[in-house]
PDB file of N, CA and C in Angstrom:
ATOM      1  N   UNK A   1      81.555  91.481 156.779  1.00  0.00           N
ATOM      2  CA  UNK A   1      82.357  90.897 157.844  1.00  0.00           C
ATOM      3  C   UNK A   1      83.129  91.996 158.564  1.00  0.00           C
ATOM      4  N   UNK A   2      82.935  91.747 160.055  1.00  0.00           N
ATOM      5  CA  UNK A   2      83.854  92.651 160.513  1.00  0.00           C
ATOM      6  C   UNK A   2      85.380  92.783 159.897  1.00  0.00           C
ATOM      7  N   UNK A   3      86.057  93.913 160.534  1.00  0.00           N
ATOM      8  CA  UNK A   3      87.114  94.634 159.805  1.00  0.00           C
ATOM      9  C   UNK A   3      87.213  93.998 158.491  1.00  0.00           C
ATOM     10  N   UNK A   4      86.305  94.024 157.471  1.00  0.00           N
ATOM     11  CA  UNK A   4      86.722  93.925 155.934  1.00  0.00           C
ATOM     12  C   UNK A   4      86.380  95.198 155.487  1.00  0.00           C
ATOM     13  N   UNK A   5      86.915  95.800 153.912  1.00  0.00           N
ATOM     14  CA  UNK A   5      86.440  96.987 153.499  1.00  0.00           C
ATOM     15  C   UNK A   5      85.999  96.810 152.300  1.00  0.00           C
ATOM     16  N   UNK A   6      84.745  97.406 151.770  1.00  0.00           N
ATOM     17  CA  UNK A   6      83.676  97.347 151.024  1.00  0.00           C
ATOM     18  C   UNK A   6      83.638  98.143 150.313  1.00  0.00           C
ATOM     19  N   UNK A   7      83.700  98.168 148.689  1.00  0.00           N
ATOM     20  CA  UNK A   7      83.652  99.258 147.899  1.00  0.00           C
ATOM     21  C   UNK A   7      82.129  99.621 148.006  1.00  0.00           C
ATOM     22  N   UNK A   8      82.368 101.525 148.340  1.00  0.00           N
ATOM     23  CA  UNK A   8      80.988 102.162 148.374  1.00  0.00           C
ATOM     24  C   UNK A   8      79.960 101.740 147.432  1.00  0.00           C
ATOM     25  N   UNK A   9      78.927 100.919 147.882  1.00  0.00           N
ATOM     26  CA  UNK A   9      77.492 100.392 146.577  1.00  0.00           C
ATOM     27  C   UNK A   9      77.385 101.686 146.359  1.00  0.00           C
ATOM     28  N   UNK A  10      77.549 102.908 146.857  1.00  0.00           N
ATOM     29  CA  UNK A  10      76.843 104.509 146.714  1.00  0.00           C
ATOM     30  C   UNK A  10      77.458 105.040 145.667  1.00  0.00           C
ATOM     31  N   UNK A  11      78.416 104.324 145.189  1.00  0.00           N
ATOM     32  CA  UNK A  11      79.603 104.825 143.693  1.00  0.00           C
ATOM     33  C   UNK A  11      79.929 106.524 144.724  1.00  0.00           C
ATOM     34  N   UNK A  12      80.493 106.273 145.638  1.00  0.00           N
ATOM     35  CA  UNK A  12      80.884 107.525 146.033  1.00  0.00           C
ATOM     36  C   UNK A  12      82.962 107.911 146.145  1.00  0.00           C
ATOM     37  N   UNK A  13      82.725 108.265 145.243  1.00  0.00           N
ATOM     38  CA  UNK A  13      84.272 109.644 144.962  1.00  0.00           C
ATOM     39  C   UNK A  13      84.966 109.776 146.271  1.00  0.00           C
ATOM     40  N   UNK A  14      83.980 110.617 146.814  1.00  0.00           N
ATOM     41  CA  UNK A  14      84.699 111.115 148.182  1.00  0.00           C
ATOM     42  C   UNK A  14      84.803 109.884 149.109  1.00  0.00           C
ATOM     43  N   UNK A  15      84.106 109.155 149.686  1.00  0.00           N
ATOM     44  CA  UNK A  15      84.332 107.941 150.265  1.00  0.00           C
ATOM     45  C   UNK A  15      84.400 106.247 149.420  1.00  0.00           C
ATOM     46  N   UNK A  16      84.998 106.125 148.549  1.00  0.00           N
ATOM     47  CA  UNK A  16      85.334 105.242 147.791  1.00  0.00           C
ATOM     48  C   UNK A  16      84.852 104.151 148.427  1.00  0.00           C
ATOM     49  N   UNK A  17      85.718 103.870 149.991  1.00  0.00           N
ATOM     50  CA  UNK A  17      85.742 102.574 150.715  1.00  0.00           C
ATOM     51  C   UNK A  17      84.774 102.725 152.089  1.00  0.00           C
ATOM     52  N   UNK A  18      84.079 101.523 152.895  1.00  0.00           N
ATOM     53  CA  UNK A  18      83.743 101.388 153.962  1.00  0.00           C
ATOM     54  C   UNK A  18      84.276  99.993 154.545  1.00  0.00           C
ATOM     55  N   UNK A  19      84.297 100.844 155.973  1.00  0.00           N
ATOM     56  CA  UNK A  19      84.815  99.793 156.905  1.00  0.00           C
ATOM     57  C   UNK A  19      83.813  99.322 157.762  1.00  0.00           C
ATOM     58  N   UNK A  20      83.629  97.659 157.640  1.00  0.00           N
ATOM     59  CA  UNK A  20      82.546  97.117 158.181  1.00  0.00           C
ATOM     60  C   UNK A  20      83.588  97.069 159.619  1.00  0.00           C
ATOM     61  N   UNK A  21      82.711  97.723 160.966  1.00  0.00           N
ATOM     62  CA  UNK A  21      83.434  97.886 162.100  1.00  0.00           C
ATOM     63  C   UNK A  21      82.427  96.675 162.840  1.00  0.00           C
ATOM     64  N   UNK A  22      81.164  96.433 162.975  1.00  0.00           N
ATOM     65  CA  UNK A  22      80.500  95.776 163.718  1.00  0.00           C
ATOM     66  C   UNK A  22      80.374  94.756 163.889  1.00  0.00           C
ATOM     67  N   UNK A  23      79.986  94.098 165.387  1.00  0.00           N
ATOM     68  CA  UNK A  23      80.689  92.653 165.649  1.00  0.00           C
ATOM     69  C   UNK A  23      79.792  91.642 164.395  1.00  0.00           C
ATOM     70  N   UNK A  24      80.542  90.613 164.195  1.00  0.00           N
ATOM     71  CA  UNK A  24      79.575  89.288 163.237  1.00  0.00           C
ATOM     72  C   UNK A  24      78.909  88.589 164.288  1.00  0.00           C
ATOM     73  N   UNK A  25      78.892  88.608 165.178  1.00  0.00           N
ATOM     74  CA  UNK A  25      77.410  87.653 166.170  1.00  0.00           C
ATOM     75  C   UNK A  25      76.798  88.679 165.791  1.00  0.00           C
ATOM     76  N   UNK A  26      76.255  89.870 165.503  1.00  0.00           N
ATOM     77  CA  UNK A  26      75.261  90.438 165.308  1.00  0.00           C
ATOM     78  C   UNK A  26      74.922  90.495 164.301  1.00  0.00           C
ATOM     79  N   UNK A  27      74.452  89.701 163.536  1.00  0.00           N
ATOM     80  CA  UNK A  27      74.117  89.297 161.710  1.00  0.00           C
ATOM     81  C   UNK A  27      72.371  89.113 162.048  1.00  0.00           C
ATOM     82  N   UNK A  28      71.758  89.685 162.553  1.00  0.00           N
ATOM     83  CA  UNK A  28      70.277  89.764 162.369  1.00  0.00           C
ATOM     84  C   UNK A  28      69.756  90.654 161.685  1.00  0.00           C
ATOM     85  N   UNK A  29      70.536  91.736 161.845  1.00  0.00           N
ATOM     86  CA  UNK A  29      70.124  93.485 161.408  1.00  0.00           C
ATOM     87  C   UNK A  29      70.246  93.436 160.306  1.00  0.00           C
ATOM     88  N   UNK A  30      69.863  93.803 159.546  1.00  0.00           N
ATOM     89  CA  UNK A  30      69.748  94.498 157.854  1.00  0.00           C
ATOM     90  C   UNK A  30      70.766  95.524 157.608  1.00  0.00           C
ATOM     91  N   UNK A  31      71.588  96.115 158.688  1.00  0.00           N
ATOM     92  CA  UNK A  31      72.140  97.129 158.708  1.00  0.00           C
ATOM     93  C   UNK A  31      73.155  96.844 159.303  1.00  0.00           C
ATOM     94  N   UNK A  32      74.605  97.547 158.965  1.00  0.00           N
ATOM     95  CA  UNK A  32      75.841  97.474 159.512  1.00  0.00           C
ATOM     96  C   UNK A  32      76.222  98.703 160.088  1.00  0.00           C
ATOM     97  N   UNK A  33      77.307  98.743 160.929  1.00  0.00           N
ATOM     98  CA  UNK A  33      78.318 100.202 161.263  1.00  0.00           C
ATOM     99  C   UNK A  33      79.569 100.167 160.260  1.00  0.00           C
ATOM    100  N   UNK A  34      79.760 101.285 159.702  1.00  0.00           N
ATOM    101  CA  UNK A  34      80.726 101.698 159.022  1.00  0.00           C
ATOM    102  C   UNK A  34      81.791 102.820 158.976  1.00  0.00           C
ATOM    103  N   UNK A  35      82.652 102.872 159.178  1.00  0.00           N
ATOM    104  CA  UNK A  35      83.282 104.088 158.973  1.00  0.00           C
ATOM    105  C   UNK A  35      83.502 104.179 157.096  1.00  0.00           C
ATOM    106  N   UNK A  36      83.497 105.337 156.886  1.00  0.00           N
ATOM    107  CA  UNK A  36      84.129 105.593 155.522  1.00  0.00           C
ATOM    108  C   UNK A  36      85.440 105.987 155.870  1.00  0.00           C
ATOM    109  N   UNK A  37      86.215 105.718 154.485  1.00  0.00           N
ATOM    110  CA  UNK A  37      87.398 105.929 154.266  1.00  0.00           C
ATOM    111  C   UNK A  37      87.698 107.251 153.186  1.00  0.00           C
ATOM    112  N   UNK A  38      87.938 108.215 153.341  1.00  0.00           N
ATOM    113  CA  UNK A  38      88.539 109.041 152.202  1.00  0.00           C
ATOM    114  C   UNK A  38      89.977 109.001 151.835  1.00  0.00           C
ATOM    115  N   UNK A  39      89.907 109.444 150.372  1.00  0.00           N
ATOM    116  CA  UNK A  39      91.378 109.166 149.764  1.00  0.00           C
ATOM    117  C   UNK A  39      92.631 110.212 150.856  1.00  0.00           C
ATOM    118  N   UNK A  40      93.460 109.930 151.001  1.00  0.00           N
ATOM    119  CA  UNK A  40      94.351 110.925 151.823  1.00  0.00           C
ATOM    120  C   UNK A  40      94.620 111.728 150.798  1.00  0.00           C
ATOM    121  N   UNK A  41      94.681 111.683 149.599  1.00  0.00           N
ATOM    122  CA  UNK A  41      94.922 112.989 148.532  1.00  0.00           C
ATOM    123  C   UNK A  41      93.801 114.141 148.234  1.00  0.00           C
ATOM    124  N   UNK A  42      92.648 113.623 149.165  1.00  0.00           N
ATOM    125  CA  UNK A  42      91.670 114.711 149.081  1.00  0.00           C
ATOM    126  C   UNK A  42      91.599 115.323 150.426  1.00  0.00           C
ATOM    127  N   UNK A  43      92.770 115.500 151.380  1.00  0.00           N
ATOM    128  CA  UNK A  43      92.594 115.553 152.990  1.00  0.00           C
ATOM    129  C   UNK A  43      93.192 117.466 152.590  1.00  0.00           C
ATOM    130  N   UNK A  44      91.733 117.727 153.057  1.00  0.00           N
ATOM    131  CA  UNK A  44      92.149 119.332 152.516  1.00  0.00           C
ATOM    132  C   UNK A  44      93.687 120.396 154.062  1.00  0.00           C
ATOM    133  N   UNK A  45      93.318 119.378 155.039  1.00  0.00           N
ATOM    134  CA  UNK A  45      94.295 119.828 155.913  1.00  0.00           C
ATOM    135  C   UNK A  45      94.211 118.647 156.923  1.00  0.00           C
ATOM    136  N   UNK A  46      94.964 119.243 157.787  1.00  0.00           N
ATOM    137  CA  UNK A  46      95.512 118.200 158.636  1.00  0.00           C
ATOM    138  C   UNK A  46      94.120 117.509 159.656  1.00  0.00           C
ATOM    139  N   UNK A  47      94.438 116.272 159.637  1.00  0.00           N
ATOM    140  CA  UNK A  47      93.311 115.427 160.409  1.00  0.00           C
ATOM    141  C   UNK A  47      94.351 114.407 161.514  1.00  0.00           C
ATOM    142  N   UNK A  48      93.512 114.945 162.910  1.00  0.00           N
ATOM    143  CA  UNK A  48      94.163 114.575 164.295  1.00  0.00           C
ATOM    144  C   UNK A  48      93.992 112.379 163.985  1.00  0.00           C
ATOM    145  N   UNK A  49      95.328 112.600 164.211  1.00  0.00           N
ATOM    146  CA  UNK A  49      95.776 111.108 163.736  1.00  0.00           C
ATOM    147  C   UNK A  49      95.145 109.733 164.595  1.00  0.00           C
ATOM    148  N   UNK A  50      94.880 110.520 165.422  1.00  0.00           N
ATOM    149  CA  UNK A  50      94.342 109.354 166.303  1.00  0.00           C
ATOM    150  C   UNK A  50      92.834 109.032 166.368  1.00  0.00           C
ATOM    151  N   UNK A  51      91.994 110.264 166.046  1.00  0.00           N
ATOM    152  CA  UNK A  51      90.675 109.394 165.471  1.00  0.00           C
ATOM    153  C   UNK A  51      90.625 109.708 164.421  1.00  0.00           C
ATOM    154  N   UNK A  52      91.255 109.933 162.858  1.00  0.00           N
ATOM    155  CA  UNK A  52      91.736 109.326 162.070  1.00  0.00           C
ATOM    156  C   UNK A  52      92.460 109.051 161.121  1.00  0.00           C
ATOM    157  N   UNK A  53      93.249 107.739 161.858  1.00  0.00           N
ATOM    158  CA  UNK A  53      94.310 107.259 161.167  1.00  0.00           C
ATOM    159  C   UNK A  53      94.051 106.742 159.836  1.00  0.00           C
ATOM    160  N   UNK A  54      95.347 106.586 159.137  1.00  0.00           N
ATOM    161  CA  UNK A  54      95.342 106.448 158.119  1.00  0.00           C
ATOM    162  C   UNK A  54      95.640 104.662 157.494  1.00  0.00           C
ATOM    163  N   UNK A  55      95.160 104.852 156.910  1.00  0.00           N
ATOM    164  CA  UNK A  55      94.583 103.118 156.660  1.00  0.00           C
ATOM    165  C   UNK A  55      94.672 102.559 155.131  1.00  0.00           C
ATOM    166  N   UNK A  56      95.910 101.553 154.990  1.00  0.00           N
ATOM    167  CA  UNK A  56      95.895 101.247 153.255  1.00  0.00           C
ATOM    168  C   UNK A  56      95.116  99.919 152.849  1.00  0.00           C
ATOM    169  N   UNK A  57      94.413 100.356 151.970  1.00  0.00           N
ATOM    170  CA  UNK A  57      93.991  99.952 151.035  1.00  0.00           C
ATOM    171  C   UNK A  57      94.747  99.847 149.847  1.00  0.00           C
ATOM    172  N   UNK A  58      94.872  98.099 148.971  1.00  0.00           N
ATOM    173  CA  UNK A  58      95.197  98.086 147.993  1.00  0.00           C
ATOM    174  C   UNK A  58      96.149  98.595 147.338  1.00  0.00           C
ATOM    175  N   UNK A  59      97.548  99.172 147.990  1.00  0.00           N
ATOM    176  CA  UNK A  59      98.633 100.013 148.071  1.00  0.00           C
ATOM    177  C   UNK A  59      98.217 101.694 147.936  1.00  0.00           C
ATOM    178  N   UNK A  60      96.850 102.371 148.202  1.00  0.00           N
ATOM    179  CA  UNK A  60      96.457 103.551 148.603  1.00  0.00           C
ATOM    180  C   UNK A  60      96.437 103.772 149.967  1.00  0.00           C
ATOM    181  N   UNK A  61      96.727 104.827 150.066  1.00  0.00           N
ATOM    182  CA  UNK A  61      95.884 105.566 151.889  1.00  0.00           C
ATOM    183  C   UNK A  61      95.090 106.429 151.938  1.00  0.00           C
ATOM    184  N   UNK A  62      94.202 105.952 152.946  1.00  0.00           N
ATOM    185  CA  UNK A  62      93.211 106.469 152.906  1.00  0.00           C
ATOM    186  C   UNK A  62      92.778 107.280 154.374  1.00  0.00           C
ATOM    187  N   UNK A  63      92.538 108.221 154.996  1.00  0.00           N
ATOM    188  CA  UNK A  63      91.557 108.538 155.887  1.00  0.00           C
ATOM    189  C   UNK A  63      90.710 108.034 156.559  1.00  0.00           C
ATOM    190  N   UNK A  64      90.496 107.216 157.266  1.00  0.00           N
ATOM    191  CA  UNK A  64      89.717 106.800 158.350  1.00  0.00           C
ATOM    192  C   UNK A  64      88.792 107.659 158.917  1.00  0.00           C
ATOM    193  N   UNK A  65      87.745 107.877 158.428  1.00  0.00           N
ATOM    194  CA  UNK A  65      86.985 109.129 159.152  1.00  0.00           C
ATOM    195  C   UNK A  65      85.788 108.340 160.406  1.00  0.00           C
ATOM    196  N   UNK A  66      86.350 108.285 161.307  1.00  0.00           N
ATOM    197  CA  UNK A  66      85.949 107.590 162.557  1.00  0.00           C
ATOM    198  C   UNK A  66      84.760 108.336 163.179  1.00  0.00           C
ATOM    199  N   UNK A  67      84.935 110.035 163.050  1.00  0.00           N
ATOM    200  CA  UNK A  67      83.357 110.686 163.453  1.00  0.00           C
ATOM    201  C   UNK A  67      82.753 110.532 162.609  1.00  0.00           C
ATOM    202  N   UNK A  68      82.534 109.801 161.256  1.00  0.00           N
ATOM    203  CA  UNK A  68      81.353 109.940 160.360  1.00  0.00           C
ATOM    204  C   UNK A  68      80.455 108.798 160.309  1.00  0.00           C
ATOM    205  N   UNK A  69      81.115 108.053 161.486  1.00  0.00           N
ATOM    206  CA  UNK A  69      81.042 106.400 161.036  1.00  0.00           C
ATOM    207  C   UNK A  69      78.894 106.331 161.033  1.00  0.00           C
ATOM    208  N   UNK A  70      78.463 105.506 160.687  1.00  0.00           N
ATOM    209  CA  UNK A  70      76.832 105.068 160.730  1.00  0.00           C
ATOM    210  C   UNK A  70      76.831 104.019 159.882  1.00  0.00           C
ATOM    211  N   UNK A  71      75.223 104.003 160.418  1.00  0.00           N
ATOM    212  CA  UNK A  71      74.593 102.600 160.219  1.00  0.00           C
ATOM    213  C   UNK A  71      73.835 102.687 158.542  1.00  0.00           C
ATOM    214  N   UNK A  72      74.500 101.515 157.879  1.00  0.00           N
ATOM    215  CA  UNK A  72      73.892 101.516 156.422  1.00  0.00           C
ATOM    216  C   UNK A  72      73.656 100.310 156.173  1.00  0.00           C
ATOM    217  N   UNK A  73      72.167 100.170 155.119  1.00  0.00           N
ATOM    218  CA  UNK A  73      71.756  98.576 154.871  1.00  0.00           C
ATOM    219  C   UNK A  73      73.106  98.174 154.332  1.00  0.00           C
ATOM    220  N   UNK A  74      72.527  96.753 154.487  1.00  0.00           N
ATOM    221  CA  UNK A  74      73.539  95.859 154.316  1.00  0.00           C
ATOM    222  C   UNK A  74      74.121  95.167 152.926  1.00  0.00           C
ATOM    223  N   UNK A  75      72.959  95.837 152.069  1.00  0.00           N
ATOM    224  CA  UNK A  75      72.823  95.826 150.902  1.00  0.00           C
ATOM    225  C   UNK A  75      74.130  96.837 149.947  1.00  0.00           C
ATOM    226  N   UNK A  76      74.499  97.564 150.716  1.00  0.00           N
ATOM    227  CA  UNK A  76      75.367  98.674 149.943  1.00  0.00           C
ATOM    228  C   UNK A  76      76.659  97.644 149.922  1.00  0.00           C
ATOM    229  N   UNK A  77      76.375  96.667 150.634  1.00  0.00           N
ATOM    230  CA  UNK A  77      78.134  96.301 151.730  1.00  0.00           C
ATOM    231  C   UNK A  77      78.320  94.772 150.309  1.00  0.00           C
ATOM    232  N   UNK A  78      78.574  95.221 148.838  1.00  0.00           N
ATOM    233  CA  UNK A  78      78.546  94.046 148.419  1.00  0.00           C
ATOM    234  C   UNK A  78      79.501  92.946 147.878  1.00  0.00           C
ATOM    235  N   UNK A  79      80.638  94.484 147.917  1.00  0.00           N
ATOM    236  CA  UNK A  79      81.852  94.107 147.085  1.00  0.00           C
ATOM    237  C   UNK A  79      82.535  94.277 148.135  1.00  0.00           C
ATOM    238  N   UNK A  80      83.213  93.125 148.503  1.00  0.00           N
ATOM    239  CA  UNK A  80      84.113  92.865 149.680  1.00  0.00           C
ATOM    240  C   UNK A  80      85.305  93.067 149.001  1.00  0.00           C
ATOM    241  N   UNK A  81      86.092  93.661 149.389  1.00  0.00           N
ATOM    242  CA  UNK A  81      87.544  94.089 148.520  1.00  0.00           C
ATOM    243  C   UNK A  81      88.909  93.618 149.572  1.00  0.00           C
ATOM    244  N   UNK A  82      89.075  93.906 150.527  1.00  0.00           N
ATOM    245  CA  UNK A  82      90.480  93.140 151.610  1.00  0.00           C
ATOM    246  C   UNK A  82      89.945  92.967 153.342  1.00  0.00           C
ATOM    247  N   UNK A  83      90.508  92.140 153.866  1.00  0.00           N
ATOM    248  CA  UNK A  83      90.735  92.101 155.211  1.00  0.00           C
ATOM    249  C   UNK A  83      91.349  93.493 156.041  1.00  0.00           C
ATOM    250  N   UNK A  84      91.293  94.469 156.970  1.00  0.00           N
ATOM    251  CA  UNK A  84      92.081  95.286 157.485  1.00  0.00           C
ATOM    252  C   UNK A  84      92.100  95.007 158.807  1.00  0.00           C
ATOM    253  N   UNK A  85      91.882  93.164 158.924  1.00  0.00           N
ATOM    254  CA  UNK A  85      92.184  92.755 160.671  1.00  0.00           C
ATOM    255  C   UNK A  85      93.604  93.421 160.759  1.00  0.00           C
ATOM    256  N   UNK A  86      94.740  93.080 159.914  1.00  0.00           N
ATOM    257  CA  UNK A  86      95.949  93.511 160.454  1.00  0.00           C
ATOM    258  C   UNK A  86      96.172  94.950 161.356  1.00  0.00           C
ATOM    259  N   UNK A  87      95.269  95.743 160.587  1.00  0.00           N
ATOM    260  CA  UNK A  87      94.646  97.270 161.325  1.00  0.00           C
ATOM    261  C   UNK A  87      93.489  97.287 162.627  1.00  0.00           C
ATOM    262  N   UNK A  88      93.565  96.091 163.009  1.00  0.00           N
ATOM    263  CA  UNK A  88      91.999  96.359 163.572  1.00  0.00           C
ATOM    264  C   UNK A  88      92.678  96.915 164.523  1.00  0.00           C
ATOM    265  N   UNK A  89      93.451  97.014 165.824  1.00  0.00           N
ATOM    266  CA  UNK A  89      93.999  98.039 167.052  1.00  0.00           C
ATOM    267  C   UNK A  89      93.904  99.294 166.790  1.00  0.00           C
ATOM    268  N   UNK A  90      94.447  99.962 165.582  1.00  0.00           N
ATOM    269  CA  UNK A  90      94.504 100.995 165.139  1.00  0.00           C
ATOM    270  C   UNK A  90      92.873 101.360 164.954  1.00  0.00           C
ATOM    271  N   UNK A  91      91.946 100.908 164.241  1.00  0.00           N
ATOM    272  CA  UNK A  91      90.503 101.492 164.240  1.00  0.00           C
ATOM    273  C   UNK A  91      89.646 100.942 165.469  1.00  0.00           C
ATOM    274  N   UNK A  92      90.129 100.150 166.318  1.00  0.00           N
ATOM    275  CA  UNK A  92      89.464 100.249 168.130  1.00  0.00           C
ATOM    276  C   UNK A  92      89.628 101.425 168.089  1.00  0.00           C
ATOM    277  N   UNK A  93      90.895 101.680 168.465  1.00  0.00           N
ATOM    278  CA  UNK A  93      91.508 102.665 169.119  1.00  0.00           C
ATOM    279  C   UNK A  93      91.228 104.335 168.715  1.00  0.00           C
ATOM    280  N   UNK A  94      90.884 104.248 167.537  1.00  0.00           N
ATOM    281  CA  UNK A  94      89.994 105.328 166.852  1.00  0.00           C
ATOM    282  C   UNK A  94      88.751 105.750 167.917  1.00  0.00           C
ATOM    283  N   UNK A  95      87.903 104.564 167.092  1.00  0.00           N
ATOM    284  CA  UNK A  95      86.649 104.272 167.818  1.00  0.00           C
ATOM    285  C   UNK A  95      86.581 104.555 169.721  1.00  0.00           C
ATOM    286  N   UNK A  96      87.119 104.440 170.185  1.00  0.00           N
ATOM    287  CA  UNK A  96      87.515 104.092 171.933  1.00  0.00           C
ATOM    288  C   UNK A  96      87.843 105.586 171.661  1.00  0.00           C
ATOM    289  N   UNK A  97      88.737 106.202 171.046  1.00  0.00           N
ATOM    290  CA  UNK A  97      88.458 108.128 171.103  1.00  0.00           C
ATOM    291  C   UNK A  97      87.699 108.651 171.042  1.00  0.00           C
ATOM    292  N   UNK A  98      86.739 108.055 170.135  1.00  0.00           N
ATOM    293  CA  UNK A  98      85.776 109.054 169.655  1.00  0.00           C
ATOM    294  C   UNK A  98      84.755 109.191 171.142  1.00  0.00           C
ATOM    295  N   UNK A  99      84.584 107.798 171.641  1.00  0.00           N
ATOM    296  CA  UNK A  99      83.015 107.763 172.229  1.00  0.00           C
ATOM    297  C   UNK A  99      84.125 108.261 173.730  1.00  0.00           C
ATOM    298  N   UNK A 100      85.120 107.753 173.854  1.00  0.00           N
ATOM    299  CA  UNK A 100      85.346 107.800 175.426  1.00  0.00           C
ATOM    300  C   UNK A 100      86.584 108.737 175.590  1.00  0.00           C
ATOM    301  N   UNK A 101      87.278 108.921 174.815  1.00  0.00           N
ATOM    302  CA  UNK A 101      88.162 110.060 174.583  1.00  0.00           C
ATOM    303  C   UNK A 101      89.456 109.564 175.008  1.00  0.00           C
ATOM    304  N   UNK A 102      89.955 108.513 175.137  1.00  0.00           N
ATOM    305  CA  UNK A 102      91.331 108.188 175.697  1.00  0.00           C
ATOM    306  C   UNK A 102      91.205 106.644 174.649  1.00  0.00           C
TER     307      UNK A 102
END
C-alpha cells in the first residue's frame, strides 16, 4: 500500500525498511516503487535533508534515501510494519527534488 513501510523480504542490514511510494490504482504490476530507508546511525556523513529526510519508524530514524528509490517484485513487500501517510508531504517533496529539483 502506498506510503506504508515494509520490512526488507531481502533481510537487508543496511536498508532494513522500504517505502511503498506508488500510487494503489496501479495494482496490476507485479512490481512496486520503493525508496529504502537506512538506519540514521549508519549515516557515515551528512545527507542534504531535503531529498533525504529523515523518517521514524517504530520510535527509530531512519534515512530516506530518495535517489536509490526502484522498482521491486511485489513479493519482497510482505511484512507491512506502519502507515507513514502522516509523512507523506515530506517524501513528495523528496521525490518532486529528485526528478524536478524544486
Amino acid at each position: 500500500m502506498q506510503y506504508h513501510a515494509y520490512r526488507n523480504g531481502s533481510n537487508s542490514k543496511e536498508y532494513p525498511y522500504l517505502i511503498d511510494v506508488q500510487s494503489d490504482l496501479i495494482d496490476l504490476l507485479e512490481t512496486r516503487m520503493v525508496i529504502p530507508l537506512v538506519p540514521l546511525a549508519y549515516a557515515q556523513h551528512q545527507v542534504p535533508v531535503r531529498i533525504s529526510p529523515i523518517i521514524d519508524i517504530e520510535g527509530d530514524s531512519f534515512i530516506l534515501m530518495t535517489s536509490e528509490m526502484a522498482s521491486v517484485p511485489l513479493s519482497i513487500l510482505k511484512e507491512q510494519i506502519c502507515s507513514v501517510e502522516n509523512q507523506r508531504q515530506v517524501i513528495k517533496d523528496a521525490v518532486d527534488f529528485l526528478f524536478d529539483g524544486f
